[in-house]
Protein backbone atom coordinates (compact mmCIF):
# COMPACT_ATOMS: atom_id res chain seq x y z
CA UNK A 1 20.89 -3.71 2.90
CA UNK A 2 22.38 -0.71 0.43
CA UNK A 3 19.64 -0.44 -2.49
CA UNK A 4 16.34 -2.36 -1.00
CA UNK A 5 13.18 -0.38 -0.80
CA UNK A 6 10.94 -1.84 1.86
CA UNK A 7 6.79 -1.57 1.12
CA UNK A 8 4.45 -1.77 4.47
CA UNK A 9 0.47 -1.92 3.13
CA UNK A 10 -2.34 -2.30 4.86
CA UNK A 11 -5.81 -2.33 4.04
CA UNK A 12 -9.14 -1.64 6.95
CA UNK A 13 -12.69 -2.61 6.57
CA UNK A 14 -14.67 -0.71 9.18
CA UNK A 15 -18.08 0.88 10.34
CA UNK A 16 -21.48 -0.87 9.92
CA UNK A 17 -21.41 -0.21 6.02
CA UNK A 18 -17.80 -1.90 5.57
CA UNK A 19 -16.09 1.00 3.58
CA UNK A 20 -12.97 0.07 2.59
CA UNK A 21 -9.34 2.02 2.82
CA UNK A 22 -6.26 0.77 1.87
CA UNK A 23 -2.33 2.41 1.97
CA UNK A 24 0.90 1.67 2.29
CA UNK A 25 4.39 3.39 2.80
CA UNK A 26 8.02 3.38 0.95
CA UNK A 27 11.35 3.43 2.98
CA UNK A 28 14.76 2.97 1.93
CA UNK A 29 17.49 0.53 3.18
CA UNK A 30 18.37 3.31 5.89
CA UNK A 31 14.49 3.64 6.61
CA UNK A 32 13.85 6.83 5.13
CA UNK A 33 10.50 7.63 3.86
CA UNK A 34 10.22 7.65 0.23
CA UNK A 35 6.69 7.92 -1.03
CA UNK A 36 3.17 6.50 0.67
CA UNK A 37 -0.19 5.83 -0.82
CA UNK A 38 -3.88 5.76 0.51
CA UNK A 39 -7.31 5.77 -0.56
CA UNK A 40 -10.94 4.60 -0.50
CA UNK A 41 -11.70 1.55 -2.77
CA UNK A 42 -15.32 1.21 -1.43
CA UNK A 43 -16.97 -1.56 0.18
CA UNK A 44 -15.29 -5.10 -0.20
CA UNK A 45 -14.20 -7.98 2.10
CA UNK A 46 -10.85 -7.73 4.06
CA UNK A 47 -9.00 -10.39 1.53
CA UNK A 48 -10.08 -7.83 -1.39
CA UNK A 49 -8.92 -5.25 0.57
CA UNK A 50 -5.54 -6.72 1.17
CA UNK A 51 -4.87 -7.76 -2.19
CA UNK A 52 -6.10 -4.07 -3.59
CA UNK A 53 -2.72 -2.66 -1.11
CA UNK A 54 -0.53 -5.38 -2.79
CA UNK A 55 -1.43 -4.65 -6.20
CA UNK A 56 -1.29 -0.73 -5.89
CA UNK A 57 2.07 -1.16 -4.26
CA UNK A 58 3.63 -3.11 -6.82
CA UNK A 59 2.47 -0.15 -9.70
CA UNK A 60 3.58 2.28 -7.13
CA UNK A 61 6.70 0.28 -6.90
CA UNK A 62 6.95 -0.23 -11.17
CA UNK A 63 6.18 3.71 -11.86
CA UNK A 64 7.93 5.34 -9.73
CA UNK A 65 11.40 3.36 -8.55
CA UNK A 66 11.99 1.30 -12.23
CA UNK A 67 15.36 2.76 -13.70
């Protein structure tokens, strides 16, 4: 589909003091990378964690692709 930017996130709770990452990669409608994100975010559950990826995603998505 000609103009559609897909957003893949993902967030990862791991090791025995549950430090949290999250991230997430931009691709255009031919699948072409466009931007990615990633960082730490600290300790929280995995539901936090996924919502953190959505929300940074979505400002991603506002600051850098609104025209």
């Amino acid at each position: 589909m000609v103009g559609w930017i897909k957003v893949n996130v993902d967030g990862a709770v791991g090791g025995n003091d549950n430090r949290t990452s999250i991230g997430g990669v931009f691709k255009d409608a031919s699948r072409a990378w466009l931007f990615e994100f990633s960082k730490s975010i600290g300790v929280c559950s995995v539901i936090v964690a996924e919502l953190w990826t959505t929300h940074d995603a979505f400002m991603h998505g506002i600051l850098e692709y609104d025209d």
